[in-house]
N, C-alpha and C. Protein backbone atom coordinates (compact mmCIF):
# COMPACT_ATOMS: atom_id res chain seq x y z
N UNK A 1 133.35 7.52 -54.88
CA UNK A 1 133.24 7.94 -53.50
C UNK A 1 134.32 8.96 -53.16
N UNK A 2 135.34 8.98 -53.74
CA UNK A 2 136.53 9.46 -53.17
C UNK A 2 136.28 11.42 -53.89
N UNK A 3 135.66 11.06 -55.07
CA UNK A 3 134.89 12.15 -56.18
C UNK A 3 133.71 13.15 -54.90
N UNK A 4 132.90 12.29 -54.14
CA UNK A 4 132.50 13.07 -53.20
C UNK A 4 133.62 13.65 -51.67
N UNK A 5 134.28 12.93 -51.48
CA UNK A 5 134.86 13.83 -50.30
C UNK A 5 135.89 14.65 -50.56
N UNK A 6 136.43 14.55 -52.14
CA UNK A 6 136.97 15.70 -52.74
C UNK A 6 136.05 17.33 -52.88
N UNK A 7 134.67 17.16 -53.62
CA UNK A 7 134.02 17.99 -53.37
C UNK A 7 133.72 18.41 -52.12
N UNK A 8 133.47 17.51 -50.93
CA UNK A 8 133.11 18.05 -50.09
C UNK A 8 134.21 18.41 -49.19
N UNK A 9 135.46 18.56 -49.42
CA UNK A 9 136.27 19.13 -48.61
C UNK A 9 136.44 20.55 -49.38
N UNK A 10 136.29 20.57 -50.79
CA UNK A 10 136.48 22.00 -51.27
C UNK A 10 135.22 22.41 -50.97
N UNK A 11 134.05 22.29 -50.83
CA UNK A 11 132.92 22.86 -49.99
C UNK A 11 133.14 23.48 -48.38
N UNK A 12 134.07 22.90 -47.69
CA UNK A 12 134.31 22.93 -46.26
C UNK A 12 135.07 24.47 -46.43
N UNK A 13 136.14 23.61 -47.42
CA UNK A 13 137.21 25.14 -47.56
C UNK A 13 136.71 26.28 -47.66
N UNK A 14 135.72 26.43 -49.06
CA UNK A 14 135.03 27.34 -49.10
C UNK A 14 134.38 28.46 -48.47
N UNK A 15 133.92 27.39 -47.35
CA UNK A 15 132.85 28.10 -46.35
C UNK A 15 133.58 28.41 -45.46
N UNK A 16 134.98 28.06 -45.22
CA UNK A 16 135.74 28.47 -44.08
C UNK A 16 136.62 29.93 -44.56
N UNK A 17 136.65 29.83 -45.71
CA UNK A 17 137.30 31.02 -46.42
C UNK A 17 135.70 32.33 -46.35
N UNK A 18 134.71 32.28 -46.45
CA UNK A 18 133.50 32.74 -46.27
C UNK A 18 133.30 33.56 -44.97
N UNK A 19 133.24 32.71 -44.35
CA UNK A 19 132.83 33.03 -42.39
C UNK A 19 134.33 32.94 -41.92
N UNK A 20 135.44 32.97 -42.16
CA UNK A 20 136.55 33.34 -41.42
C UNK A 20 136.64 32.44 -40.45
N UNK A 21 136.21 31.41 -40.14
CA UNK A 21 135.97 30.08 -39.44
C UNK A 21 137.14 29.34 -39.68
N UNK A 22 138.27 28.84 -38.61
CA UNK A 22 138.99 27.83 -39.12
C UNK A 22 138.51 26.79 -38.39
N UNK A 23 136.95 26.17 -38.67
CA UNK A 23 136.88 24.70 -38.12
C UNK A 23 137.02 24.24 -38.60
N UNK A 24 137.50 22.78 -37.94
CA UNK A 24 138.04 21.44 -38.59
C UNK A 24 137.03 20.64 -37.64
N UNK A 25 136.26 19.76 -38.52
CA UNK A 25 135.59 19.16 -37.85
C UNK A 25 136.35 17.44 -38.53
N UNK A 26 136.17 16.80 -37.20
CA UNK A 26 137.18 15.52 -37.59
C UNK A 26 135.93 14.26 -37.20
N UNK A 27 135.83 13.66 -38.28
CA UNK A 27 134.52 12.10 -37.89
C UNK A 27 135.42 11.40 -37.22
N UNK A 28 135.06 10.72 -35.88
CA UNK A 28 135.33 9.45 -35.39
C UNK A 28 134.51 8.77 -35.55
N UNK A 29 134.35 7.37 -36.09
CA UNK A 29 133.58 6.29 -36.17
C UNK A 29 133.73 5.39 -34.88
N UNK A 30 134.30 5.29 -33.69
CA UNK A 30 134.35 4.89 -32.83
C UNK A 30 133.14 4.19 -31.65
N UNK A 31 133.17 2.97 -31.79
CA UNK A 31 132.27 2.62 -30.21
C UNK A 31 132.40 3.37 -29.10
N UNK A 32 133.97 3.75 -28.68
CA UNK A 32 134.21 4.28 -27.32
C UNK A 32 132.87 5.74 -27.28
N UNK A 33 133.18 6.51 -28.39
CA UNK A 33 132.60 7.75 -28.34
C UNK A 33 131.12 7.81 -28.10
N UNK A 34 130.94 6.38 -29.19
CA UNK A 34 129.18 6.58 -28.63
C UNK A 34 128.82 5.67 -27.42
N UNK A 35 129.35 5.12 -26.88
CA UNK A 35 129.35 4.63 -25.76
C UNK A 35 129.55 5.83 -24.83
N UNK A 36 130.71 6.67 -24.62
CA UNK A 36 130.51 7.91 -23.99
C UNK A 36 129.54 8.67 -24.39
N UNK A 37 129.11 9.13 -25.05
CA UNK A 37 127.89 9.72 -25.37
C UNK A 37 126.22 9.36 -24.62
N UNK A 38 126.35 8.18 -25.08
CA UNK A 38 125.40 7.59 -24.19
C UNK A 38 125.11 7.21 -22.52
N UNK A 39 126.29 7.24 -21.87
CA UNK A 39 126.41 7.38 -20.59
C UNK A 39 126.16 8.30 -20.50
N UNK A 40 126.49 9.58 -21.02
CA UNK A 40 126.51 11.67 -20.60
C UNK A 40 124.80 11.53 -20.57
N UNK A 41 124.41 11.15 -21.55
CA UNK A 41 123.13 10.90 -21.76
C UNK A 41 121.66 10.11 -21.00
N UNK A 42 122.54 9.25 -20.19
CA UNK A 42 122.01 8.67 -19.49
C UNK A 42 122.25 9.00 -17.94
N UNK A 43 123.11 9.91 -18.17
CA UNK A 43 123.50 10.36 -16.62
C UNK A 43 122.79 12.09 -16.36
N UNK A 44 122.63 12.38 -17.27
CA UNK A 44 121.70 13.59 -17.47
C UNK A 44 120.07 13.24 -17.62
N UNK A 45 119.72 12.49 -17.91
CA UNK A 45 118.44 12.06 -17.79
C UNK A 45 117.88 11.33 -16.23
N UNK A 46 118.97 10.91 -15.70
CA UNK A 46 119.06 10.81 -14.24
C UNK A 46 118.40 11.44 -13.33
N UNK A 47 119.07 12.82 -13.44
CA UNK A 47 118.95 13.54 -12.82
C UNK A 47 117.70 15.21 -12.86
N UNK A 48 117.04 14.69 -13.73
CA UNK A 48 115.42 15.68 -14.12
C UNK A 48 115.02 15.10 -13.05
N UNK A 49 113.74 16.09 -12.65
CA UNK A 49 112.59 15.98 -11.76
C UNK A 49 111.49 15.25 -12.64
N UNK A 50 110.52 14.74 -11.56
CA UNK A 50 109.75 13.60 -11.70
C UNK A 50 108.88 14.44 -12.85
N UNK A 51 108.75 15.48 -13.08
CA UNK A 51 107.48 15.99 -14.41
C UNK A 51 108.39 16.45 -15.52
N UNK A 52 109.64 15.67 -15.83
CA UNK A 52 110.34 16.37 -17.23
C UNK A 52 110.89 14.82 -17.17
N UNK A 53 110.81 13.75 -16.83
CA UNK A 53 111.04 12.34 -17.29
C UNK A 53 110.12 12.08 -18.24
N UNK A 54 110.63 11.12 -19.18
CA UNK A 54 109.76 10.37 -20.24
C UNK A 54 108.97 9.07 -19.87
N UNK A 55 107.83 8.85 -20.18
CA UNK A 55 106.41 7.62 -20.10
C UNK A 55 107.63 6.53 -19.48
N UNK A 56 108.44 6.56 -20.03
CA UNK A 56 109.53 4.67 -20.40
C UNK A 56 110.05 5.13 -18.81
N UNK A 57 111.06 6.07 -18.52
CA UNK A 57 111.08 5.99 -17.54
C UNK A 57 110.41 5.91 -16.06
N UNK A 58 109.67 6.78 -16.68
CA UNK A 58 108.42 7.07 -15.13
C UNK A 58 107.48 5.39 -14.79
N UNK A 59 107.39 4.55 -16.13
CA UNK A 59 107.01 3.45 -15.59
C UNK A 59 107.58 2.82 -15.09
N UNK A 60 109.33 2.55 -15.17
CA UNK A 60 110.13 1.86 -14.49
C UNK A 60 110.61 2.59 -13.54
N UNK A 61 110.28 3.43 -13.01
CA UNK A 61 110.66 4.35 -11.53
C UNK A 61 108.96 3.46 -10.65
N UNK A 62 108.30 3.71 -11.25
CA UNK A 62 106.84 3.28 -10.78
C UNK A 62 107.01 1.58 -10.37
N UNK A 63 107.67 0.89 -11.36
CA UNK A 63 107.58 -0.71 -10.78
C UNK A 63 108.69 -0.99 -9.90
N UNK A 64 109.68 -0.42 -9.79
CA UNK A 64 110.35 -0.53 -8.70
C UNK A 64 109.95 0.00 -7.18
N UNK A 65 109.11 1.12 -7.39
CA UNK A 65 108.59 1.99 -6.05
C UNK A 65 107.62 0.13 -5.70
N UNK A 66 107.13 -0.08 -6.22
CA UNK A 66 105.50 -0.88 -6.38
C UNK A 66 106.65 -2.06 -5.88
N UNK A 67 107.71 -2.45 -5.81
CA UNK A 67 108.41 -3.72 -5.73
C UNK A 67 108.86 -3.17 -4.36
N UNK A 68 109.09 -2.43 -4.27
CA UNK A 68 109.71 -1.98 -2.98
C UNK A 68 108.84 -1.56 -1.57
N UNK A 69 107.46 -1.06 -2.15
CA UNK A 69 106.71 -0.89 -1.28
C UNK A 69 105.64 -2.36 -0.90
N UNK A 70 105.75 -3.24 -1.38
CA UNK A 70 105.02 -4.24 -1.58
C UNK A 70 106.17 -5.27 -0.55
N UNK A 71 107.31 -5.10 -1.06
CA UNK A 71 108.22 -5.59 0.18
C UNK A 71 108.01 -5.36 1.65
N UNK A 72 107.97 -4.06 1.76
CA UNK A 72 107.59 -3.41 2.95
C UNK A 72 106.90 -3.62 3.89
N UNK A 73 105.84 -3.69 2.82
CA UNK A 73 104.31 -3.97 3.77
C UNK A 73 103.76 -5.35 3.72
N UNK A 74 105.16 -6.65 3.38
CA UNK A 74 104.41 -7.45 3.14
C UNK A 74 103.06 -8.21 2.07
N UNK A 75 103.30 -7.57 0.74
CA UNK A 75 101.93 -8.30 0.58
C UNK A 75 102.46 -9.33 -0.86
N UNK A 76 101.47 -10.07 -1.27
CA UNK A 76 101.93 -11.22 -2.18
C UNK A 76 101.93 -11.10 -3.21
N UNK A 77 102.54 -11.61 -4.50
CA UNK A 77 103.16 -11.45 -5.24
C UNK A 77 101.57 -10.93 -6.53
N UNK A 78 100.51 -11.20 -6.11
CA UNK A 78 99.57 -10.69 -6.87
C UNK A 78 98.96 -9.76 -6.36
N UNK A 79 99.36 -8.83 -5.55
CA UNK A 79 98.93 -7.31 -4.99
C UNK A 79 99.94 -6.77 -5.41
N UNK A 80 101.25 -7.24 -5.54
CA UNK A 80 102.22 -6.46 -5.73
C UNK A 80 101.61 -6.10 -7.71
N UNK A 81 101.54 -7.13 -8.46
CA UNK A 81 100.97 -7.11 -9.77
C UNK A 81 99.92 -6.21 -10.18
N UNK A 82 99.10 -6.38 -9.18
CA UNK A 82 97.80 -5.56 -8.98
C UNK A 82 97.87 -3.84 -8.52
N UNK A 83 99.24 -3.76 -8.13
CA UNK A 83 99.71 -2.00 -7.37
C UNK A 83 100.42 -1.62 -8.83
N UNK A 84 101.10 -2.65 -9.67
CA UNK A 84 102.24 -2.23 -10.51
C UNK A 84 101.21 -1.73 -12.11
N UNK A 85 100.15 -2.54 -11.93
CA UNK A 85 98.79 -2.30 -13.44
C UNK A 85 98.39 -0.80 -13.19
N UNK A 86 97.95 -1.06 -11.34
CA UNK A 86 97.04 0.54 -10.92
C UNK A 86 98.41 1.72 -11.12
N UNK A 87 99.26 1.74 -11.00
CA UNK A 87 99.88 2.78 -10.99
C UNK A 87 100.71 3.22 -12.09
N UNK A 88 100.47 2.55 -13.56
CA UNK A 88 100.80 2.74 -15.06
C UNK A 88 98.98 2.94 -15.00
N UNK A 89 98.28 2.83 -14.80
CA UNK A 89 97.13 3.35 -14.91
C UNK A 89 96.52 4.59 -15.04
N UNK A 90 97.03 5.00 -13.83
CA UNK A 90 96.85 6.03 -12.68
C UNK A 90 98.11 7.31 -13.51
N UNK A 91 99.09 6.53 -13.90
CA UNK A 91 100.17 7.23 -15.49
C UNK A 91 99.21 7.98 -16.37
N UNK A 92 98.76 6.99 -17.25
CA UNK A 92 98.21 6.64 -18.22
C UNK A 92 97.12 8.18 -18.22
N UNK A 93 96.73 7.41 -16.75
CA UNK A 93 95.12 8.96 -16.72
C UNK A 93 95.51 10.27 -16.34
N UNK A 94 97.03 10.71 -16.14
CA UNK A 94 97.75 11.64 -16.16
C UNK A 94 97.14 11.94 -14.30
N UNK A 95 97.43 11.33 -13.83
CA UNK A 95 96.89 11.65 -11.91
C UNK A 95 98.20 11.59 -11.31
N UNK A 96 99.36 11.15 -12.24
CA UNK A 96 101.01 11.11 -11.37
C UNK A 96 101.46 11.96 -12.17
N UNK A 97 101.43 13.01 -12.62
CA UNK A 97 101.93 14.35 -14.03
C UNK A 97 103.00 15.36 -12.69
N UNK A 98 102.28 15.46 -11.87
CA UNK A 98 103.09 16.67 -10.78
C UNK A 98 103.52 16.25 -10.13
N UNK A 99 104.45 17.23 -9.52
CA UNK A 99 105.48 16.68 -8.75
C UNK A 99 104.94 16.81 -7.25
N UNK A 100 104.02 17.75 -6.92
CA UNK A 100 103.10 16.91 -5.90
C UNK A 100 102.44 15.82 -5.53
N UNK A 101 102.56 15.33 -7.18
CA UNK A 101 101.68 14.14 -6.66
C UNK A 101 102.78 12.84 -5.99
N UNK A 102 103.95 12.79 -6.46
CA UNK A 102 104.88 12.02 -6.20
C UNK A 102 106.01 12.49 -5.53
N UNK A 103 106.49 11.80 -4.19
CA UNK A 103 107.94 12.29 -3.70
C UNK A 103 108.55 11.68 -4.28
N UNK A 104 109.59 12.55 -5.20
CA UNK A 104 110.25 11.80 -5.84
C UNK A 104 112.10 12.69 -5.65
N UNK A 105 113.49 11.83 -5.49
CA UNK A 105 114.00 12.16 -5.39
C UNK A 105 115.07 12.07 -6.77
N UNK A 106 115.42 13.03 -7.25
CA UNK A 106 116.22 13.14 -7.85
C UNK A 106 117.64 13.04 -8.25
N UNK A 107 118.19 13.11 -7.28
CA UNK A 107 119.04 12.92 -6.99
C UNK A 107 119.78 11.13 -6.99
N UNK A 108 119.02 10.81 -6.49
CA UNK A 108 119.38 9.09 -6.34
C UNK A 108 118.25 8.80 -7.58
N UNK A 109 116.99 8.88 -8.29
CA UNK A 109 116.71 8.70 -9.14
C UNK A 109 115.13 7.52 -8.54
N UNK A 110 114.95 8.00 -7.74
CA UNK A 110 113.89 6.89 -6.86
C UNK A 110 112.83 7.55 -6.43
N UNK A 111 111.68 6.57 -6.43
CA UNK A 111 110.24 7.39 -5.54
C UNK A 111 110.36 7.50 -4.15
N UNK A 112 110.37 8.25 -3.08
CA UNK A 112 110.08 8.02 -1.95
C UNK A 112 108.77 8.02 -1.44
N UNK A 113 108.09 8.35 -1.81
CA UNK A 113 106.45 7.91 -1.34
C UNK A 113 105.50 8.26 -2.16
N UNK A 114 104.61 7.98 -2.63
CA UNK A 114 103.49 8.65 -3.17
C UNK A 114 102.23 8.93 -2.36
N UNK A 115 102.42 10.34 -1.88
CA UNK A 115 101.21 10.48 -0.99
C UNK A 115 99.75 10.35 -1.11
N UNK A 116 98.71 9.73 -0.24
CA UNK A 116 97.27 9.42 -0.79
C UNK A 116 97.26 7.89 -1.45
N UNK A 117 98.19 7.06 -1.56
CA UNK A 117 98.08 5.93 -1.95
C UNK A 117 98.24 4.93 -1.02
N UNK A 118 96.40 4.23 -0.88
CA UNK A 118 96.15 3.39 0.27
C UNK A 118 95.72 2.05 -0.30
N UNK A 119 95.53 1.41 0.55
CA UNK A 119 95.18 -0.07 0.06
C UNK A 119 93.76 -0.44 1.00
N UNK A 120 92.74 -0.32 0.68
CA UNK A 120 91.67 -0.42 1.29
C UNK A 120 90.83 -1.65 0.50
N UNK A 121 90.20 -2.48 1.20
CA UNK A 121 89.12 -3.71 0.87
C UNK A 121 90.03 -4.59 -0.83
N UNK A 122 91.12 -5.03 -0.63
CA UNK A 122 91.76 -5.59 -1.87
C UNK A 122 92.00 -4.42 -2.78
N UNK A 123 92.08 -3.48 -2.58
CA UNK A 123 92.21 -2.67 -3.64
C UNK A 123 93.13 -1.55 -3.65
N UNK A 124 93.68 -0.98 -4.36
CA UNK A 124 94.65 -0.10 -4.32
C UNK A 124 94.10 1.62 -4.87
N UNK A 125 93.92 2.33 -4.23
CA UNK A 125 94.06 3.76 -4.48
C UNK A 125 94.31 4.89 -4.20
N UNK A 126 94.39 6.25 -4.94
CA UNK A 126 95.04 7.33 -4.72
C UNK A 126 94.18 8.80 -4.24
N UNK A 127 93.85 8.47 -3.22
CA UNK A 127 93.14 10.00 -2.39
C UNK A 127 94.25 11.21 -2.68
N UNK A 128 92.80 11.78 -3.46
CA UNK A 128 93.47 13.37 -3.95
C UNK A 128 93.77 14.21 -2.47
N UNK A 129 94.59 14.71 -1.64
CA UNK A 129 94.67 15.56 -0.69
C UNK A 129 94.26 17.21 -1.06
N UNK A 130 94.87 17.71 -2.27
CA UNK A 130 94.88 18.81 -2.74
C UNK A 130 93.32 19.30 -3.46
N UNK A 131 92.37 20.28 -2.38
CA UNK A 131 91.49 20.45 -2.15
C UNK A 131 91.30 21.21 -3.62
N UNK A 132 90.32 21.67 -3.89
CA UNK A 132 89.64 22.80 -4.96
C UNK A 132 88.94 23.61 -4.60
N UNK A 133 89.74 25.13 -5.14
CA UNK A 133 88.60 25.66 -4.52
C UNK A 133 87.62 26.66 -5.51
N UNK A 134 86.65 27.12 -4.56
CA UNK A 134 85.52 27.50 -5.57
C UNK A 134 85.80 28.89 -5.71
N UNK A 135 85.75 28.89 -7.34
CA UNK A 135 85.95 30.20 -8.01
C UNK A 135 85.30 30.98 -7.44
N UNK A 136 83.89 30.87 -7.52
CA UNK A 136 82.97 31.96 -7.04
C UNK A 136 83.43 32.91 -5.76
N UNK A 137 83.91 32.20 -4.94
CA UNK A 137 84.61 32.90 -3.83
C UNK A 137 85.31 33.91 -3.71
N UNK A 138 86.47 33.66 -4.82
CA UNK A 138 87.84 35.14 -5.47
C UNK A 138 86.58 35.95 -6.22
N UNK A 139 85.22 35.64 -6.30
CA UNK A 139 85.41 36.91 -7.35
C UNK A 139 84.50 37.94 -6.37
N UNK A 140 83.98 39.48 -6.97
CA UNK A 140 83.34 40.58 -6.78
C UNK A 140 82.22 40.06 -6.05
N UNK A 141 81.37 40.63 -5.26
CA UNK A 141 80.48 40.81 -4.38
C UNK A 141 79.05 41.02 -5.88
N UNK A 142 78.02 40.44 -5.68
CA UNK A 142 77.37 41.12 -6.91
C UNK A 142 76.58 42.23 -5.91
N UNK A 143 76.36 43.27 -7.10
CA UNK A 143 76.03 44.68 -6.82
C UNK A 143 74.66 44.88 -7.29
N UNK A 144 73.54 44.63 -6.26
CA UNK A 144 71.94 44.59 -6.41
C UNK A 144 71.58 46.00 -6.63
N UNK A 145 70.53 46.13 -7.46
CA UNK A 145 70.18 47.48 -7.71
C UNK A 145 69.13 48.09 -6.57
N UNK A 146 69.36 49.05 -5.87
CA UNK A 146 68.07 49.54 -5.38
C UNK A 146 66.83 50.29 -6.26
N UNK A 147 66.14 49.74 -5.60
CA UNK A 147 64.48 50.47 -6.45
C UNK A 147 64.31 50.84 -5.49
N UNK A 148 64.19 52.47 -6.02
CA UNK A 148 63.69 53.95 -5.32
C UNK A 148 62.41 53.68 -5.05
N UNK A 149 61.48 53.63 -3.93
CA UNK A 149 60.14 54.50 -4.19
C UNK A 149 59.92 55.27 -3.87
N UNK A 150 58.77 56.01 -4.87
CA UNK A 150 58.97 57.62 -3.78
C UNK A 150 57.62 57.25 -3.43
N UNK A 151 57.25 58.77 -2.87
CA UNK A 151 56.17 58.47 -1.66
C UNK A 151 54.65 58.45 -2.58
N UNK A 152 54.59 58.58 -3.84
CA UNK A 152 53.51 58.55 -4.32
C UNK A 152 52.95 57.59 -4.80
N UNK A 153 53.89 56.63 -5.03
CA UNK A 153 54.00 55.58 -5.35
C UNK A 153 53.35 54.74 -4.03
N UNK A 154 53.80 54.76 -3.08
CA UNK A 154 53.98 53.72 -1.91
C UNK A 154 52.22 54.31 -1.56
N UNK A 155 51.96 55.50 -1.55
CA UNK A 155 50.17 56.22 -1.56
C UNK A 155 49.05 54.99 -2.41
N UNK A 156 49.78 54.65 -3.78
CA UNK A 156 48.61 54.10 -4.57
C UNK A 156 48.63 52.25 -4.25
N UNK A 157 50.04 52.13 -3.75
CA UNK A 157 50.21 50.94 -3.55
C UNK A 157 48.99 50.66 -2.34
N UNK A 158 48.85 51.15 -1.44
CA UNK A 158 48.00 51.23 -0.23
C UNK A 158 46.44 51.26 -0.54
């Protein structure tokens, strides 16, 4: 072992004599470091907007909104179950992807509302607001051909 970090420090040298580089790169094996590391890491992932978070997070931003809004409005512990399935669902079918579709704040790391999401006859769902519109509309006028007649024509037609 000792046969490799001999070579590999005359490898280091090498390359530092090469590229004019005097780095020294130094290993810490330390908990503290990757423990700091992982906080930087977790404190930067914090703070993305709701369409550059990962599946893992966005579902646990989703069951807390679903715990919190279920508080709110009162309802029991199997609507709350029933809002937390529909809306990893509603994930799943890519209908929460934009950041229109969700107020979501960044900053504190929380949903503030998801607009279009009602609770009608036991059931939970998400009215699209954001209309579509029809292509046909943006495009060109179509351009009908006129047919000439001349008058000799319009004679035999008669």
């Amino acid at each position: 072992m000792s046969d490799e970090c001999v070579e590999l420090k005359n490898i280091k040298y090498q390359t530092m004599l090469l590229n004019g580089n005097n780095k020294i790169d130094s290993v810490k094996k330390n908990s503290d470091n990757l423990l700091d590391f992982l906080d930087k890491e977790s404190k930067l992932n914090v703070k993305k907007p709701w369409n550059k978070l990962g599946k893992g997070n966005k579902i646990k931003k989703l069951q807390e909104f679903a715990d919190k809004y279920c508080s709110e409005h009162k309802f029991s512990k199997s609507k709350r179950e029933s809002l937390k399935e529909y809306l990893i669902k509603c994930l799943e079918r890519k209908k929460l992807q934009r950041i229109k579709d969700i107020s979501y704040d960044k900053n504190t790391g929380e949903i503030k509302n998801i607009p279009g999401l009602l609770f009608q006859k036991n059931k939970f769902t998400i009215k699209r607001s954001d209309k579509k519109n029809n292509t046909l509309k943006g495009l060109a006028p179509v351009r009908r051909k006129k047919i000439k007649v001349s008058e000799d024509n319009k004679l035999n037609i008669i």
